[in-house]
N, C-alpha and C. Protein backbone atom coordinates (compact mmCIF):
# COMPACT_ATOMS: atom_id res chain seq x y z
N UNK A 1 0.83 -1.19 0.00
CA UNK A 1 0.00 0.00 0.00
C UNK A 1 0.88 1.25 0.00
N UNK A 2 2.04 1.03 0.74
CA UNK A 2 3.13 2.32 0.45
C UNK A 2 3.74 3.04 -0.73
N UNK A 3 3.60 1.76 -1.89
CA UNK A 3 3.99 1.84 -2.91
C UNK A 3 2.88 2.62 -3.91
N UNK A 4 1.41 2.47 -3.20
CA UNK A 4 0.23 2.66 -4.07
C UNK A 4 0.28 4.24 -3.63
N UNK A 5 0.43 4.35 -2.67
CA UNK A 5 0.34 5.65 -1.62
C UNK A 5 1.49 6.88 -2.78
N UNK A 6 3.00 6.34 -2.87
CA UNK A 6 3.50 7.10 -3.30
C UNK A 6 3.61 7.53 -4.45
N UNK A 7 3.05 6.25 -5.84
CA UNK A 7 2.45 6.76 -6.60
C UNK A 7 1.67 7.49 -6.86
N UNK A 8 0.30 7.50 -6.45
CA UNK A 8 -0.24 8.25 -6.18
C UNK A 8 0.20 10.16 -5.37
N UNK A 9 0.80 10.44 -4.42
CA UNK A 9 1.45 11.25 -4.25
C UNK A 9 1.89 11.93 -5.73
N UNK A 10 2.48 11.11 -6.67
CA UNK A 10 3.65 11.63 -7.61
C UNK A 10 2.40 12.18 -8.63
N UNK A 11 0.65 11.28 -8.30
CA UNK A 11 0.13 12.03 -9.82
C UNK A 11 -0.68 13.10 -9.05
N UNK A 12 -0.84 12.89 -7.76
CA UNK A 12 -1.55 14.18 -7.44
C UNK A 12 -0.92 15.39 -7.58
N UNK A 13 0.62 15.14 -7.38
CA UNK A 13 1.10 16.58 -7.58
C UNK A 13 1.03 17.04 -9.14
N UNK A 14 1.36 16.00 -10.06
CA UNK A 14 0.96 16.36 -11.52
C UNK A 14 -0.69 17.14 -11.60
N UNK A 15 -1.86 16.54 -11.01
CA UNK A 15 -2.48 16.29 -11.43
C UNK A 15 -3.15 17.94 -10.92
N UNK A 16 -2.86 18.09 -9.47
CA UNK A 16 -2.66 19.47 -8.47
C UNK A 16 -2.39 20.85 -10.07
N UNK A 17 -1.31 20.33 -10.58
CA UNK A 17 -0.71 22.05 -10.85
C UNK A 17 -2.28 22.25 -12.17
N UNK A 18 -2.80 21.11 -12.82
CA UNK A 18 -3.95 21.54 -13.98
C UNK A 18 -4.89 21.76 -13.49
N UNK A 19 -5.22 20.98 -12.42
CA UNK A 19 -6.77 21.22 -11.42
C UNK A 19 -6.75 21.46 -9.93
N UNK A 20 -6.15 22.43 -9.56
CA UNK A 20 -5.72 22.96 -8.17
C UNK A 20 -6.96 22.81 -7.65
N UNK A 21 -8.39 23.29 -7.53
CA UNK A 21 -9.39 23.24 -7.17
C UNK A 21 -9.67 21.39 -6.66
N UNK A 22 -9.82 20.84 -7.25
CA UNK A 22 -9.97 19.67 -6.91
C UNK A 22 -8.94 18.54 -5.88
N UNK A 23 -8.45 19.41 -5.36
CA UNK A 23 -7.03 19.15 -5.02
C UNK A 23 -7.88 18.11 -3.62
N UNK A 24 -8.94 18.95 -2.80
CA UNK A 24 -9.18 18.32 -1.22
C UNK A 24 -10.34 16.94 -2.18
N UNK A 25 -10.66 16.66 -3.17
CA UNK A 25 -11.49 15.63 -3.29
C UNK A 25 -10.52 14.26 -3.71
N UNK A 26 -8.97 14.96 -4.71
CA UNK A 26 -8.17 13.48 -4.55
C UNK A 26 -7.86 13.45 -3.26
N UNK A 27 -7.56 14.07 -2.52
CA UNK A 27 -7.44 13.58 -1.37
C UNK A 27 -8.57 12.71 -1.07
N UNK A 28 -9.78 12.93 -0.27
CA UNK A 28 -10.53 12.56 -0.17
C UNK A 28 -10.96 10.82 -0.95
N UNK A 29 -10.36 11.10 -2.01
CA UNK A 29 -10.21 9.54 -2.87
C UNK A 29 -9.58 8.64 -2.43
N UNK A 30 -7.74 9.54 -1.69
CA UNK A 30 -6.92 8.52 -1.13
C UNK A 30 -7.43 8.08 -0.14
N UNK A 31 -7.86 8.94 0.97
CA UNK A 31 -8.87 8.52 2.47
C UNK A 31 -9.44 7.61 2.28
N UNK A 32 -10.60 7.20 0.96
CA UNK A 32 -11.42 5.79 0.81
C UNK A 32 -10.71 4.89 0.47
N UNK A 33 -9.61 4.95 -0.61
CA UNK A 33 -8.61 3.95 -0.35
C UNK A 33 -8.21 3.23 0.49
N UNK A 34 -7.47 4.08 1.75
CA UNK A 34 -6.97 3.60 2.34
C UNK A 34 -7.63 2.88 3.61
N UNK A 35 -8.77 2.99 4.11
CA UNK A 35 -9.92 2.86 4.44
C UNK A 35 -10.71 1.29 4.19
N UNK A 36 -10.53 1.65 2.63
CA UNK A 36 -10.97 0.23 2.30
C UNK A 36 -10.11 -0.75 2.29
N UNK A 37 -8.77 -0.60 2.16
CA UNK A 37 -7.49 -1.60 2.59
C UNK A 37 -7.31 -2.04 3.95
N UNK A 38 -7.66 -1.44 4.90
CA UNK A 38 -7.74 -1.20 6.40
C UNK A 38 -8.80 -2.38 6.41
N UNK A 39 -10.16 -2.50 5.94
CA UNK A 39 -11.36 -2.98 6.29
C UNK A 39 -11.29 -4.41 5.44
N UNK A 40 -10.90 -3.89 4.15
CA UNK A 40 -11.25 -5.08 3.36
C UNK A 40 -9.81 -5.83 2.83
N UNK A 41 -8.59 -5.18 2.73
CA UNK A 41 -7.40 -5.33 2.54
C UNK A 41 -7.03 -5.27 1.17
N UNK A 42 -5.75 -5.03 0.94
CA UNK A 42 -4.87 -4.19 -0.10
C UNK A 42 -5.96 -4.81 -1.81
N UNK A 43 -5.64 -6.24 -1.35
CA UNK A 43 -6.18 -6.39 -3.05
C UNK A 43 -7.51 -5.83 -3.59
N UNK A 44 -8.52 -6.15 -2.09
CA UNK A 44 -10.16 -5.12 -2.79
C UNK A 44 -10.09 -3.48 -2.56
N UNK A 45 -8.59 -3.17 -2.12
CA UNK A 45 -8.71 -1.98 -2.56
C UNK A 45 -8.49 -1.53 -4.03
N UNK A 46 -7.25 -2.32 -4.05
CA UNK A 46 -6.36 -2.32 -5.25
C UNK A 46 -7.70 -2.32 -6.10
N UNK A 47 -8.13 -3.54 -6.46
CA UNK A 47 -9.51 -3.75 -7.47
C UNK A 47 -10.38 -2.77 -7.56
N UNK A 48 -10.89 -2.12 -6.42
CA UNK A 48 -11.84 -0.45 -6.41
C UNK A 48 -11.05 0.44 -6.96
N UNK A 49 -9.71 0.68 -6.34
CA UNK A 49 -8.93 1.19 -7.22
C UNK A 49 -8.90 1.70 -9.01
N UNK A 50 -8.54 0.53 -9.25
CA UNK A 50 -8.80 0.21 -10.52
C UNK A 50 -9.84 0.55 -11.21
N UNK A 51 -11.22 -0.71 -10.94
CA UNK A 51 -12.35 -0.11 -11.16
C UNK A 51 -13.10 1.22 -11.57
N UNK A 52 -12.80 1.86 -10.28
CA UNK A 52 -13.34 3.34 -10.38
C UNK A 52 -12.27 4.37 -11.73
N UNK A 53 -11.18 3.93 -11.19
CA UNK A 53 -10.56 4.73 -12.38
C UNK A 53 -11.04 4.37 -14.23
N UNK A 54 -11.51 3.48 -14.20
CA UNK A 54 -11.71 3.05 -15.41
C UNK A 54 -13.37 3.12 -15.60
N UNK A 55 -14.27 3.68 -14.83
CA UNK A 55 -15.56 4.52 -14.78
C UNK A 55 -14.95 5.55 -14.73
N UNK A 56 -13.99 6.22 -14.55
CA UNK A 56 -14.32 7.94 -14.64
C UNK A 56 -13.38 7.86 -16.22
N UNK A 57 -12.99 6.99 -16.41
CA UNK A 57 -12.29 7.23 -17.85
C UNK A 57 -13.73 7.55 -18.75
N UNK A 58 -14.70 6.88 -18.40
CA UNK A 58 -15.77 6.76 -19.25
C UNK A 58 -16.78 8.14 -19.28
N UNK A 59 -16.43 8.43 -17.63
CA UNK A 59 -17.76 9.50 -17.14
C UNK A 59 -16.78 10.25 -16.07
N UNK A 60 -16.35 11.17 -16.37
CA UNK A 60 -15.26 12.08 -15.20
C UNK A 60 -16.35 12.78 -14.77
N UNK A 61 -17.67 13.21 -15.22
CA UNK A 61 -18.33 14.33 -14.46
C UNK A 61 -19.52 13.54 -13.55
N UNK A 62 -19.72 12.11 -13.84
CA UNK A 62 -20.59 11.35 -12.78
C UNK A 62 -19.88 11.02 -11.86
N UNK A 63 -18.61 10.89 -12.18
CA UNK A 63 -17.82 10.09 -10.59
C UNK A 63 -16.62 11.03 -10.18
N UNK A 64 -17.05 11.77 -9.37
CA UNK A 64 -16.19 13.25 -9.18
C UNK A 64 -14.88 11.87 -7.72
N UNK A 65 -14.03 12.81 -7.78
CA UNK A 65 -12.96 11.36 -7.22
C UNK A 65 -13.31 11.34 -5.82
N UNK A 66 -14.55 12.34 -5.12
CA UNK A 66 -14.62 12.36 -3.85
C UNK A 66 -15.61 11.32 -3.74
N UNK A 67 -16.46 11.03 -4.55
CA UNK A 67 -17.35 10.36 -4.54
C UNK A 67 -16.94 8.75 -4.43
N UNK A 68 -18.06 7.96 -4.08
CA UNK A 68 -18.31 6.58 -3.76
C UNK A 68 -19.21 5.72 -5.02
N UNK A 69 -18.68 4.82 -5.75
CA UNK A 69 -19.67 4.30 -6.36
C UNK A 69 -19.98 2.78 -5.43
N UNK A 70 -21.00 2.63 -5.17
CA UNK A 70 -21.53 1.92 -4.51
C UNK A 70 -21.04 0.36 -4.67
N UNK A 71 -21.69 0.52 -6.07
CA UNK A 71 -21.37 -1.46 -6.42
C UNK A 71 -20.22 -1.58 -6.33
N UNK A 72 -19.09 -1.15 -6.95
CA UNK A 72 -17.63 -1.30 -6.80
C UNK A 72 -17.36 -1.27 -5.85
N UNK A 73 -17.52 -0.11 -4.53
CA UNK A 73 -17.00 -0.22 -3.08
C UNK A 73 -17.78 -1.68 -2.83
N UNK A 74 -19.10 -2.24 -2.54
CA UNK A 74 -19.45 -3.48 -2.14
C UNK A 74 -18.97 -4.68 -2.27
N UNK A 75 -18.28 -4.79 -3.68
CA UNK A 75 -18.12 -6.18 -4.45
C UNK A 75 -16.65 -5.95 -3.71
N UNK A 76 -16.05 -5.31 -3.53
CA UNK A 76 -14.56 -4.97 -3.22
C UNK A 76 -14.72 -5.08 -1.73
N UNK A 77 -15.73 -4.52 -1.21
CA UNK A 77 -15.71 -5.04 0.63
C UNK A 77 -15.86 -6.92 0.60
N UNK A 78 -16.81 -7.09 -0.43
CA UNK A 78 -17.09 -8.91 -0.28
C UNK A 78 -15.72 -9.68 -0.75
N UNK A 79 -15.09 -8.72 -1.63
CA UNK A 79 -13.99 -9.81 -2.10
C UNK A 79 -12.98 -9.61 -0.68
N UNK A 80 -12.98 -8.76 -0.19
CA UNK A 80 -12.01 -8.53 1.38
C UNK A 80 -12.47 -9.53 2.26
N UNK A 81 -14.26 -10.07 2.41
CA UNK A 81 -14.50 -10.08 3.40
C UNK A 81 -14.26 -11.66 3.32
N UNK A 82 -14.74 -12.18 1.75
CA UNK A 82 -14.30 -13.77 1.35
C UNK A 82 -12.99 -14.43 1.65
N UNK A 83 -12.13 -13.45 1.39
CA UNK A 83 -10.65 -13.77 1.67
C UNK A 83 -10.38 -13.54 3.04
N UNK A 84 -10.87 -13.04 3.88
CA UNK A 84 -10.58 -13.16 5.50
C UNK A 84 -11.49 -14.12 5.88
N UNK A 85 -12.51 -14.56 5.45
CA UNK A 85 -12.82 -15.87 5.81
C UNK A 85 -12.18 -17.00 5.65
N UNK A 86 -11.64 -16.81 4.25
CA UNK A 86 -11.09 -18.29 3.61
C UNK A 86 -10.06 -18.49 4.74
N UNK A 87 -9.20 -16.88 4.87
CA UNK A 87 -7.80 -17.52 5.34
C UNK A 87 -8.17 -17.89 7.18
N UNK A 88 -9.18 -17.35 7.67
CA UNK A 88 -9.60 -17.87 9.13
C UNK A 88 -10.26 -19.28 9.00
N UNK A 89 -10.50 -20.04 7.82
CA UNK A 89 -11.07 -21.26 7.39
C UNK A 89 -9.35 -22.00 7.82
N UNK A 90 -8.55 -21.42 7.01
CA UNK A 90 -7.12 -22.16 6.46
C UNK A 90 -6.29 -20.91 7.69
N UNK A 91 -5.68 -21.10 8.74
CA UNK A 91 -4.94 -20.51 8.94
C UNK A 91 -3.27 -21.06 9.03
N UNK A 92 -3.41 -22.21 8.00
CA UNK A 92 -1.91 -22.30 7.87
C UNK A 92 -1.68 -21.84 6.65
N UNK A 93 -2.68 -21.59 5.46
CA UNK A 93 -2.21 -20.90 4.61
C UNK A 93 -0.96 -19.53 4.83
N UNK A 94 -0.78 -19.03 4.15
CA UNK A 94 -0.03 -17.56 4.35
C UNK A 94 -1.02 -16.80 3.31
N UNK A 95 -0.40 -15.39 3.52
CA UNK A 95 -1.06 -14.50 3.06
C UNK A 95 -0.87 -14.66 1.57
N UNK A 96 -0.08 -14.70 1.19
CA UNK A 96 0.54 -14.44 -0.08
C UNK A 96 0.09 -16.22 -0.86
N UNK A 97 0.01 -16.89 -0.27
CA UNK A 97 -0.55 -17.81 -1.26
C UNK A 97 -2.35 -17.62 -1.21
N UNK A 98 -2.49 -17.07 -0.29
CA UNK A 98 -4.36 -17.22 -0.45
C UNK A 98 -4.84 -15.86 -1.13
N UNK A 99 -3.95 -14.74 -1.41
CA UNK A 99 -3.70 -13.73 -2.38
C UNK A 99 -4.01 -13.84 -3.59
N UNK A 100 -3.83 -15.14 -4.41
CA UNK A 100 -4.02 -14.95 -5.63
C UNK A 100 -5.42 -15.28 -6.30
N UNK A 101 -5.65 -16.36 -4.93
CA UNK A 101 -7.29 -16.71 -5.06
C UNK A 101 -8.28 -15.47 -4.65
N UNK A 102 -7.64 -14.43 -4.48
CA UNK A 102 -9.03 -13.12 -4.12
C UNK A 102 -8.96 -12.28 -5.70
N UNK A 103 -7.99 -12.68 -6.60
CA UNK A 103 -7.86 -11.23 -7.76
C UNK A 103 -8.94 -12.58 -8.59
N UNK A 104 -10.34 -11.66 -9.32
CA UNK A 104 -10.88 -12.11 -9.94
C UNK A 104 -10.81 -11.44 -11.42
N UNK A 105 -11.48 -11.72 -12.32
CA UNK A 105 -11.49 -11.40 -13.47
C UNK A 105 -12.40 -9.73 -13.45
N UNK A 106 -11.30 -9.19 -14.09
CA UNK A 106 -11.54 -7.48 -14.46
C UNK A 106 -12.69 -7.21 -15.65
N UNK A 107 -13.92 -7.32 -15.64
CA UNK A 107 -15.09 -7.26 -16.31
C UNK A 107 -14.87 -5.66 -16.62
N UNK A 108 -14.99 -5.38 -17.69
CA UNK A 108 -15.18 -3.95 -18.40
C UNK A 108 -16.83 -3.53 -17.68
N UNK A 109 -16.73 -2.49 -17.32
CA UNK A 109 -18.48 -2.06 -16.31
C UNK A 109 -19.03 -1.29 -17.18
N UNK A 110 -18.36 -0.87 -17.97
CA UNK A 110 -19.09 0.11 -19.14
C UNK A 110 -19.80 -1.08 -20.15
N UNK A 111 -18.98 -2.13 -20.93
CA UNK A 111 -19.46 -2.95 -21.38
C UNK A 111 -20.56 -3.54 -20.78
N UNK A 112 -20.68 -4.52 -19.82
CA UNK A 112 -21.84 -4.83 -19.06
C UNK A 112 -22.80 -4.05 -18.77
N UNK A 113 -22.58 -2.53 -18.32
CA UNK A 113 -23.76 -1.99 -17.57
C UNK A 113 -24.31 -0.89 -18.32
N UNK A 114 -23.38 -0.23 -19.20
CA UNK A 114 -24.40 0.92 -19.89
C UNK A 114 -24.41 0.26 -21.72
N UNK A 115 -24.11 1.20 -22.48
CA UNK A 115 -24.43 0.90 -23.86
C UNK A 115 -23.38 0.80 -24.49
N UNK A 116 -22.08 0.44 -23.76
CA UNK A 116 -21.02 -0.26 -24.05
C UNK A 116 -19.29 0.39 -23.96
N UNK A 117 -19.02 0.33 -24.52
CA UNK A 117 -17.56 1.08 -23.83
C UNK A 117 -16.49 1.85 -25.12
N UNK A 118 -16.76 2.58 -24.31
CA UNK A 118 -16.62 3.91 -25.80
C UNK A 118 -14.70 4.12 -25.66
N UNK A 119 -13.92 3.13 -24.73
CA UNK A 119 -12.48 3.20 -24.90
C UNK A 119 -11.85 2.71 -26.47
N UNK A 120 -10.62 3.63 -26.46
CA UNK A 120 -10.32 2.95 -28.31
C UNK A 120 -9.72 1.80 -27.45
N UNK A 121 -8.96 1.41 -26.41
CA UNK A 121 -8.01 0.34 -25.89
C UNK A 121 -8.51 -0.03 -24.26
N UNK A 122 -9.36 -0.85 -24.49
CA UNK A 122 -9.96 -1.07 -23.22
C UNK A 122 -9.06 -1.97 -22.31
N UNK A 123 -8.77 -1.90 -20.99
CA UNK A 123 -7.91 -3.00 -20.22
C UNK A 123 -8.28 -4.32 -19.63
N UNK A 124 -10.16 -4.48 -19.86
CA UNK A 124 -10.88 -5.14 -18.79
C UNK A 124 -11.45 -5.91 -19.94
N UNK A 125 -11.93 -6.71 -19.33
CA UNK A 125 -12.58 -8.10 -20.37
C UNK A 125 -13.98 -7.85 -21.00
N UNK A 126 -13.97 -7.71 -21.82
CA UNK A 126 -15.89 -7.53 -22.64
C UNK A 126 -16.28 -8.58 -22.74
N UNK A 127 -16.59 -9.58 -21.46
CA UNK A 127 -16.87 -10.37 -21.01
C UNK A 127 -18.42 -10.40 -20.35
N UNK A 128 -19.14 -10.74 -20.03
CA UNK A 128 -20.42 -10.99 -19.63
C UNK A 128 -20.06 -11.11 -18.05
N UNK A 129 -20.63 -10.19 -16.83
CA UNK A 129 -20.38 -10.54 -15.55
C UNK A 129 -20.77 -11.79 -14.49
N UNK A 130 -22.00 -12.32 -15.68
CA UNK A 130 -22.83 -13.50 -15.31
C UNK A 130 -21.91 -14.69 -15.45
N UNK A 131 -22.04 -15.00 -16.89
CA UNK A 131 -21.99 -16.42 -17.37
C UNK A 131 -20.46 -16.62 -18.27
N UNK A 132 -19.32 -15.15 -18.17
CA UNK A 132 -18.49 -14.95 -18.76
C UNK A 132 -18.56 -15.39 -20.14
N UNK A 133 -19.70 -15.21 -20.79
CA UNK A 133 -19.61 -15.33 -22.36
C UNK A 133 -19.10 -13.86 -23.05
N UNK A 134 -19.91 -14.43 -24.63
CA UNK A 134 -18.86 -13.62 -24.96
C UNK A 134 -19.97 -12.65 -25.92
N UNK A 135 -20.77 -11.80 -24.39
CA UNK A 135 -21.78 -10.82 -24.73
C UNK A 135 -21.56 -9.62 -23.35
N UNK A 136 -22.77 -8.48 -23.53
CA UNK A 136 -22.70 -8.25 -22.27
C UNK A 136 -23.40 -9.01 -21.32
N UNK A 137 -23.69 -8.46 -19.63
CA UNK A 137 -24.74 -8.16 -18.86
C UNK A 137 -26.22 -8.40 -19.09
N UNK A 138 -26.62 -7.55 -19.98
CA UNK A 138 -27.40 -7.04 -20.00
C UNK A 138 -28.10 -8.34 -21.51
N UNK A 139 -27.34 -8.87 -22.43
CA UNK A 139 -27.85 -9.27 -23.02
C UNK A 139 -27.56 -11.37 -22.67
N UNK A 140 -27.42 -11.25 -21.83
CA UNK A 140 -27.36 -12.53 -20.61
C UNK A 140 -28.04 -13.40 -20.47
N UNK A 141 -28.48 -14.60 -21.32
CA UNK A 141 -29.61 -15.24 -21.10
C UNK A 141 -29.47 -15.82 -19.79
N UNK A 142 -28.70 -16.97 -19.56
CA UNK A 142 -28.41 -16.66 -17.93
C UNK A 142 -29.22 -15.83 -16.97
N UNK A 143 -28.73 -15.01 -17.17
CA UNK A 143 -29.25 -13.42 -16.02
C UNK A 143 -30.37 -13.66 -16.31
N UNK A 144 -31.20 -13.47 -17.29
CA UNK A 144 -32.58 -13.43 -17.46
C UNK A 144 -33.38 -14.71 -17.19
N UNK A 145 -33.11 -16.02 -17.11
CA UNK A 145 -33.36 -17.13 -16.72
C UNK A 145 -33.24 -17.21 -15.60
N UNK A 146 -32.47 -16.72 -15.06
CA UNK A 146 -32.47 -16.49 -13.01
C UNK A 146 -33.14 -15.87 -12.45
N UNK A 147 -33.61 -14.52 -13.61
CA UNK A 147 -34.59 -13.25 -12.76
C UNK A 147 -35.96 -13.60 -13.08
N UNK A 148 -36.48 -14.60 -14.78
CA UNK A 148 -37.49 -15.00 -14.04
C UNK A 148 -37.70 -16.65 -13.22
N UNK A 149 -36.90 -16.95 -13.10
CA UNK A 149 -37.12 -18.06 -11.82
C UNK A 149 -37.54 -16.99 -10.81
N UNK A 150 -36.60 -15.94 -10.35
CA UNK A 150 -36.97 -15.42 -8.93
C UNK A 150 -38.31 -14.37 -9.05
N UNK A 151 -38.87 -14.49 -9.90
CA UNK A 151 -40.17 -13.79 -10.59
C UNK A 151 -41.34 -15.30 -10.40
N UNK A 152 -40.84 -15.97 -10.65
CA UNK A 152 -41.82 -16.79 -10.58
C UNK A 152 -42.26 -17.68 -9.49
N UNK A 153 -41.75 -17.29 -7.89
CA UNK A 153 -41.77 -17.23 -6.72
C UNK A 153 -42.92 -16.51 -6.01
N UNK A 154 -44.09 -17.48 -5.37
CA UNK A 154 -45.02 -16.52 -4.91
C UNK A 154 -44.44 -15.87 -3.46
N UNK A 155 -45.78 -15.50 -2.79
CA UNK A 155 -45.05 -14.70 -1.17
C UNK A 155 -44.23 -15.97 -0.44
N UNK A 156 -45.27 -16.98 -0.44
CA UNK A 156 -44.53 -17.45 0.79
C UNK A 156 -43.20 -18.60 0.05
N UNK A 157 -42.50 -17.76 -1.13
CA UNK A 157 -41.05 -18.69 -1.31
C UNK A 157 -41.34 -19.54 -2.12
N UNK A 158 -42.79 -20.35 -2.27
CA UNK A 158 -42.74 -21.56 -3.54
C UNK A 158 -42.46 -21.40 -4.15
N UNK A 159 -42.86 -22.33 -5.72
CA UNK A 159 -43.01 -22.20 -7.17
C UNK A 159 -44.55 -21.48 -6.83
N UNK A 160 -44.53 -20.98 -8.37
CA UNK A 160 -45.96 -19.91 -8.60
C UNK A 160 -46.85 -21.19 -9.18
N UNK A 161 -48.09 -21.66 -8.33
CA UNK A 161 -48.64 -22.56 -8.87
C UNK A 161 -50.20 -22.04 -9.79
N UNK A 162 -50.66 -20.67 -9.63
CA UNK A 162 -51.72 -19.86 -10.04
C UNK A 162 -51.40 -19.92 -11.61
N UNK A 163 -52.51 -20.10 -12.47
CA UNK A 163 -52.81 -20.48 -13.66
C UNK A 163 -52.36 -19.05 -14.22
């Protein structure tokens, strides 16, 4: 994280002399960082990290750097919270071997979630977040075969037996 820390340092000051104004919200960016490394540890930060930077590549004026995007901070607290289970499951593992089992596959979020991903050189997989085919999200048969199973659930939890 020291290493993430001082990078960072080196682009805020770049980043300081074009947009001085915005100066207390990267901060404010590093604070959730570091925050979420504290809670969830280095790699689901690292991954939010990432993540978010590659939504504001898409949308800099929806995700101002003070801000929180929700799903990304969540999926990044669960991938922290999976891997402190696993390794309290296994505590003869070490850190560094139960490390590699928390980095999952980097799904492009623009691809999956809006109307697709307007990068000329994208870094993340245009991959499907469901069923990892080779569509989005959104066009998922999968996904849609699961939502109406859970559609077709009356109140009390059955199958829907009404004509």
């Amino acid at each position: 994280m020291a290493q993430w820390h001082e990078a960072f340092r080196i682009y805020g000051a770049i980043y300081f002399e074009k947009y001085p104004t915005e100066s207390p919200k990267l901060m404010k960016y590093a604070a959730i960082i570091a925050n979420l490394a504290e809670k969830a540890g280095i790699e689901a930060a690292f991954f939010y990290d990432q993540a978010y930077r590659q939504w504001r590549e898409v949308d800099p004026l929806h995700l101002p750097w003070d801000g929180v995007n929700g799903e990304l901070f969540n999926e990044a607290l669960a991938m922290g919270l999976i891997g402190k289970t696993n390794a309290m499951k296994q505590p003869f593992l070490t850190q560094s071997l139960t490390a590699p089992a928390l980095k999952q596959k980097r799904f492009c979020y623009a691809f999956n979630n809006e109307s697709g991903c307007t990068a000329r050189i994208c870094r993340y997989e245009h991959t499907c977040q469901v069923c990892v085919g080779d569509h989005s999200r959104r066009d998922c048969q999968q996904s849609k075969h699961e939502n109406a199973d859970s559609n077709s659930t009356n109140r009390r939890g059955g199958p829907d037996t009404s004509p």
